[in-house]
C-alpha atoms as a PDB file:
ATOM      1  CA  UNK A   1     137.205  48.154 153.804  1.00  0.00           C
ATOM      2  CA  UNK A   2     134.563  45.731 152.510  1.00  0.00           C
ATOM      3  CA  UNK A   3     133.145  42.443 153.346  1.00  0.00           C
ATOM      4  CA  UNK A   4     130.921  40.294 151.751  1.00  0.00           C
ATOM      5  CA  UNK A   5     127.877  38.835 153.255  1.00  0.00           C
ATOM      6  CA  UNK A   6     124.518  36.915 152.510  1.00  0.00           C
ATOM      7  CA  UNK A   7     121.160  38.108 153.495  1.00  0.00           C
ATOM      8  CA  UNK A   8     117.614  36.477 153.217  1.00  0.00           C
ATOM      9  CA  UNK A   9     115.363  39.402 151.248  1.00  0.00           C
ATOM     10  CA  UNK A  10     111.869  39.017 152.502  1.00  0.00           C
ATOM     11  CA  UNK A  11     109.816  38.211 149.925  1.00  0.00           C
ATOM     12  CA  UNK A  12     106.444  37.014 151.965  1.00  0.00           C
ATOM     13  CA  UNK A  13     105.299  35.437 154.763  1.00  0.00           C
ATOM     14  CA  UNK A  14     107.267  31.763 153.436  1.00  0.00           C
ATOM     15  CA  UNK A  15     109.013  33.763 150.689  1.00  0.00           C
ATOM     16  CA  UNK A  16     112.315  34.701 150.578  1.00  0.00           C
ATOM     17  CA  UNK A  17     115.449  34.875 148.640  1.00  0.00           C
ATOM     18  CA  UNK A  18     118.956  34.696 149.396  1.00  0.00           C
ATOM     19  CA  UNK A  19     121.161  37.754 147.978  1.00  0.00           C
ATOM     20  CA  UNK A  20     124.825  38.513 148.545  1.00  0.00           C
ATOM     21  CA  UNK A  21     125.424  42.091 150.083  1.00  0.00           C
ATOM     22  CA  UNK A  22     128.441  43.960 150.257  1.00  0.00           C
ATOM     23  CA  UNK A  23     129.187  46.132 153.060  1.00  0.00           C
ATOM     24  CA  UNK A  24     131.998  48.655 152.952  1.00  0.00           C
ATOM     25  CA  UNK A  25     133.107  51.211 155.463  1.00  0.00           C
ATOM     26  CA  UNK A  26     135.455  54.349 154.125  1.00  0.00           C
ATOM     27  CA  UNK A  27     137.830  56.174 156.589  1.00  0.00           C
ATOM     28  CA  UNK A  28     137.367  59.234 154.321  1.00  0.00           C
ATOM     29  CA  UNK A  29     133.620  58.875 154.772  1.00  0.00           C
ATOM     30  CA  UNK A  30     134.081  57.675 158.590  1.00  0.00           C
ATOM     31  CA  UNK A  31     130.548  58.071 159.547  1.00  0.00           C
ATOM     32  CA  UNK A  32     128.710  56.085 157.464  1.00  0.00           C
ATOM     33  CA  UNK A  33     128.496  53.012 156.110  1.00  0.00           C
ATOM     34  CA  UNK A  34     127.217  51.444 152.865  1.00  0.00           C
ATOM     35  CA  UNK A  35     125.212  48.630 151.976  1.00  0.00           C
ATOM     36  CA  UNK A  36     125.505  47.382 148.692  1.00  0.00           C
ATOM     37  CA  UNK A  37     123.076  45.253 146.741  1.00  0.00           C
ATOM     38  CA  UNK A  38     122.826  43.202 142.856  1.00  0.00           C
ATOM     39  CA  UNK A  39     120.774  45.408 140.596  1.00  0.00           C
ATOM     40  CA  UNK A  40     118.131  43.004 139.630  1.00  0.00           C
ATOM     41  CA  UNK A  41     116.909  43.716 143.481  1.00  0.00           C
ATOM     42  CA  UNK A  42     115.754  47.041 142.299  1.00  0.00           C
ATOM     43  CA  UNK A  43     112.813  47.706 143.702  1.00  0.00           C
ATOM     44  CA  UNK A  44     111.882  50.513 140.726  1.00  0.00           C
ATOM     45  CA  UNK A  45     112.503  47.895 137.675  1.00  0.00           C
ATOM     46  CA  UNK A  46     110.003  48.204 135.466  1.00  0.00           C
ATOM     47  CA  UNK A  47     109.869  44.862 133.245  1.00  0.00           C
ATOM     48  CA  UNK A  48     108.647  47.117 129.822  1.00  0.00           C
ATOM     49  CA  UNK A  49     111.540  49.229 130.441  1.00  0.00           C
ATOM     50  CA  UNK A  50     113.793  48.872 127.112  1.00  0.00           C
ATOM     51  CA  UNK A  51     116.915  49.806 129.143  1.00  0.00           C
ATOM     52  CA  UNK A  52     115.567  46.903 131.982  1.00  0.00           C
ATOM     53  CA  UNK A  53     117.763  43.929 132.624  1.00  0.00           C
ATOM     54  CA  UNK A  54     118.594  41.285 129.401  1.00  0.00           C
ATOM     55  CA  UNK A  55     116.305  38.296 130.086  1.00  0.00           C
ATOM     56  CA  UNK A  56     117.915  35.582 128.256  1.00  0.00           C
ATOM     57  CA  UNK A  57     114.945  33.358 128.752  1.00  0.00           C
ATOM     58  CA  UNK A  58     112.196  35.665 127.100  1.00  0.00           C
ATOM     59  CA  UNK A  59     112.101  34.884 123.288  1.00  0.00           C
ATOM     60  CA  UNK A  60     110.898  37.754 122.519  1.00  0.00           C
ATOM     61  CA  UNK A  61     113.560  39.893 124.335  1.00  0.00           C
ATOM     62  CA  UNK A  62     116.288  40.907 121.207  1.00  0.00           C
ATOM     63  CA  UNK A  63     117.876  43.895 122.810  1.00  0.00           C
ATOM     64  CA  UNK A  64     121.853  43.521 123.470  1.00  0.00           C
ATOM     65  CA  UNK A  65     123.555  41.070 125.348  1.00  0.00           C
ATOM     66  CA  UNK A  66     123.736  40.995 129.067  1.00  0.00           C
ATOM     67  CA  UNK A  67     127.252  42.124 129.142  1.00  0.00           C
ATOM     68  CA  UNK A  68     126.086  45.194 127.005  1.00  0.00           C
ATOM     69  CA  UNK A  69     123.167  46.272 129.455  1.00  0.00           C
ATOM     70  CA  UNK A  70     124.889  46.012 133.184  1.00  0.00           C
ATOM     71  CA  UNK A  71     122.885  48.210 135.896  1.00  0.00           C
ATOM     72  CA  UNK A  72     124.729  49.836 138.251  1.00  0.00           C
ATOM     73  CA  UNK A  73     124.343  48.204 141.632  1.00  0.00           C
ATOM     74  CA  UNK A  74     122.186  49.847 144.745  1.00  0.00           C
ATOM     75  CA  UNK A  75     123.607  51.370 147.450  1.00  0.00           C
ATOM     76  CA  UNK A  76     122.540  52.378 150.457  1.00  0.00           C
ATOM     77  CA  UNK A  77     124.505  54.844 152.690  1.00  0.00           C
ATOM     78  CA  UNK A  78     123.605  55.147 156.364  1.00  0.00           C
ATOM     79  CA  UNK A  79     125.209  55.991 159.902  1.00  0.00           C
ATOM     80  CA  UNK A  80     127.646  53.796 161.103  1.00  0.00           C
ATOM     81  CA  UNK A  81     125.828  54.834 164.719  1.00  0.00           C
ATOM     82  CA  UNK A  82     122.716  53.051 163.464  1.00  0.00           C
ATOM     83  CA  UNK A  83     124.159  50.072 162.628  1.00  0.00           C
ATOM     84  CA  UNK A  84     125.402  50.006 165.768  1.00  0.00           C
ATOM     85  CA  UNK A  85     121.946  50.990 167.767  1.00  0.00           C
ATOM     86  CA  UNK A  86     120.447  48.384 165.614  1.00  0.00           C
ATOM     87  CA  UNK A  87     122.268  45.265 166.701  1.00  0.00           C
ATOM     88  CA  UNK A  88     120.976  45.957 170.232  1.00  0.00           C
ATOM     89  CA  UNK A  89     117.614  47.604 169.879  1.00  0.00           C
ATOM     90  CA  UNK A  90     115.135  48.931 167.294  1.00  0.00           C
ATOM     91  CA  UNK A  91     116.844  51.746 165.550  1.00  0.00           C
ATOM     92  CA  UNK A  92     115.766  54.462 163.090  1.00  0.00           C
ATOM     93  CA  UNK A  93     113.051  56.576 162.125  1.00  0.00           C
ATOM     94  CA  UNK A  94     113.597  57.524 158.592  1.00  0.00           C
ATOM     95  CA  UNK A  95     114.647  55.625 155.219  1.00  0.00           C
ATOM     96  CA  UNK A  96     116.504  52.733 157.263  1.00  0.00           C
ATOM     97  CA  UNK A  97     115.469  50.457 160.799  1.00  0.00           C
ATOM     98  CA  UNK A  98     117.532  48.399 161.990  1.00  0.00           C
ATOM     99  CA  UNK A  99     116.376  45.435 164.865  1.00  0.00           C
ATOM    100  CA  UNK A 100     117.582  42.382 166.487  1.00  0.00           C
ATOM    101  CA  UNK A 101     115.664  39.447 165.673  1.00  0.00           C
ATOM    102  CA  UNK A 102     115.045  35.970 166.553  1.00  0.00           C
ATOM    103  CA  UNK A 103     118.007  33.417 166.588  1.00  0.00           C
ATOM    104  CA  UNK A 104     120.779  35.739 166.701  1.00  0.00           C
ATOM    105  CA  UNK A 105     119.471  37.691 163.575  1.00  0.00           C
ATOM    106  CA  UNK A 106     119.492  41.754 162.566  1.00  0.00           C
ATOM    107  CA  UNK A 107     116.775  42.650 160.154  1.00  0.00           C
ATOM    108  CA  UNK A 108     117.759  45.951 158.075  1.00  0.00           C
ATOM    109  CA  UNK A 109     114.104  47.544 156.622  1.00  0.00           C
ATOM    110  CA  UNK A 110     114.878  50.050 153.876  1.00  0.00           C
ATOM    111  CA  UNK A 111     112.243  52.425 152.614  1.00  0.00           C
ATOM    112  CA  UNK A 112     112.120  54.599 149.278  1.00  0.00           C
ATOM    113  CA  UNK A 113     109.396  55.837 147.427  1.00  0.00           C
ATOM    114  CA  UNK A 114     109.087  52.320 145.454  1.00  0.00           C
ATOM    115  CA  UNK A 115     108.619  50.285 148.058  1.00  0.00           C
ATOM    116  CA  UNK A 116     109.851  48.542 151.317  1.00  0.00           C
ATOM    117  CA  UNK A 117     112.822  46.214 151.687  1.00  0.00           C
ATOM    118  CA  UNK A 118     112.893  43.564 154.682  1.00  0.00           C
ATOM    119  CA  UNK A 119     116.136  42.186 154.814  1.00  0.00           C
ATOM    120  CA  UNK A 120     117.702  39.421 157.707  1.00  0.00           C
ATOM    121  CA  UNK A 121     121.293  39.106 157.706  1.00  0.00           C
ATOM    122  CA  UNK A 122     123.201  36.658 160.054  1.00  0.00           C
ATOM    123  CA  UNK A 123     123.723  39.537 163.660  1.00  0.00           C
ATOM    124  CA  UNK A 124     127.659  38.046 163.614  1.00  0.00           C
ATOM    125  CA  UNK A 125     128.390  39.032 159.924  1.00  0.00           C
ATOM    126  CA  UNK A 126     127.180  42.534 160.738  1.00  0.00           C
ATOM    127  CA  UNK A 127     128.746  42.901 163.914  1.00  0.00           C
ATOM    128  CA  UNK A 128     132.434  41.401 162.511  1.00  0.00           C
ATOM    129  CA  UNK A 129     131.554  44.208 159.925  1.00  0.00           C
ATOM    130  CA  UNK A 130     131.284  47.049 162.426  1.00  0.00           C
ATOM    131  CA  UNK A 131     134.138  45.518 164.618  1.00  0.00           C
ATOM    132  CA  UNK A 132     136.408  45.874 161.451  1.00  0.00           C
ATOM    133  CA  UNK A 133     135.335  49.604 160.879  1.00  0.00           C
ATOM    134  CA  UNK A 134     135.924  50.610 164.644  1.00  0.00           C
ATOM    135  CA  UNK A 135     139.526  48.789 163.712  1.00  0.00           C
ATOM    136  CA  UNK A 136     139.597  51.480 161.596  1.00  0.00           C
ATOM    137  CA  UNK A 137     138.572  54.444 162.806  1.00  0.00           C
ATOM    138  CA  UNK A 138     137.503  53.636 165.960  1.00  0.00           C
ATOM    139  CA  UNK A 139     134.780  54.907 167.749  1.00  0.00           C
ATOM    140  CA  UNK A 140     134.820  58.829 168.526  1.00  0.00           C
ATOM    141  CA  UNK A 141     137.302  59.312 166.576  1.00  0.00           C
ATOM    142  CA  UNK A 142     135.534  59.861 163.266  1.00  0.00           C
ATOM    143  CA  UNK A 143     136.043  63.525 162.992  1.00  0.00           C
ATOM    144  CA  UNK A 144     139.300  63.603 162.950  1.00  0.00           C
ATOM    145  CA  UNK A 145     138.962  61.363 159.829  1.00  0.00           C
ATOM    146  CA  UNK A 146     136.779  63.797 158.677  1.00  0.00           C
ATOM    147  CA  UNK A 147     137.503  66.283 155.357  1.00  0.00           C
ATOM    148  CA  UNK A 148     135.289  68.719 156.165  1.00  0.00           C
ATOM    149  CA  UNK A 149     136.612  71.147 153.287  1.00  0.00           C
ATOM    150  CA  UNK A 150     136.251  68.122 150.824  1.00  0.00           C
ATOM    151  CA  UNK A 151     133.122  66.611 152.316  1.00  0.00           C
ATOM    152  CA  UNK A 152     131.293  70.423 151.899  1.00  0.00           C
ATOM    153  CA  UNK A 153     132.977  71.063 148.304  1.00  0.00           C
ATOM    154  CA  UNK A 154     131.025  67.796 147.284  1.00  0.00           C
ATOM    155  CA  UNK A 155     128.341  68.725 148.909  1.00  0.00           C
ATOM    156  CA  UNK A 156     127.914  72.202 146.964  1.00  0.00           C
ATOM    157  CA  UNK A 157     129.194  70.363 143.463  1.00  0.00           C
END
């Protein structure tokens, strides 16, 4: 399952940028969920990298056409549970918080070793999100969903 959302990436304190996020939820995977972002909102890009992103503006950029030098998008995989947590009350402790906000808002904060993410998404996408992946397996009921035998074979691969 997968739906397609916007969120506002914090940028500053009045700077911000809208992104579209996809969001997909796999029975075969049925406790977590993914969240799925353009790869120019890398936050490890480095702008002298040769294999960086095509900037058709820079004159002095001659390396191969964008369709030649596509990045793989980011994704984030986290607990379904969290989500969850997170549209009621702070959640998390590690890579990924998730907290209500102001005017019916969630704000997702992801952490890696490049930097910190602040992202706001509109509470009602995410919970429509979640709603739709409790449709699916609902709530519970996620280890019966659950290849244990294939989920440890990739695990050891």
């Amino acid at each position: 399952m997968e739906q397609h959302t916007q969120a506002r990436l914090i940028l500053g304190s009045h700077r911000s940028a809208l992104l579209r996020v996809t969001l997909r939820y796999r029975c075969e995977d049925p406790l977590a969920v993914r969240m799925v972002f353009p790869a120019e909102y890398a936050l490890d890009t480095d702008p002298y990298d040769p294999h960086g992103p095509y900037d058709p503006s820079d004159p002095f950029d001659t390396a191969a056409a964008p369709a030649d030098r596509t990045a793989p998008d980011i994704e984030w995989v986290f607990a379904r549970q969290l989500l969850s947590v997170g549209l009621e009350q702070l959640a998390g402790e590690g890579d990924v918080r998730i907290r209500p906000a102001f005017g019916m808002r969630t704000m997702v904060e992801l952490r890696s070793p490049e930097g910190v993410a602040l992202l706001q998404f509109a509470r009602a996408d995410l919970r429509r999100f979640l709603w739709r992946s409790h449709l699916a397996v609902p709530e519970g009921q996620e280890l019966r969903h659950l290849d244990c035998d294939r989920a440890l074979a990739q695990l050891l691969a």
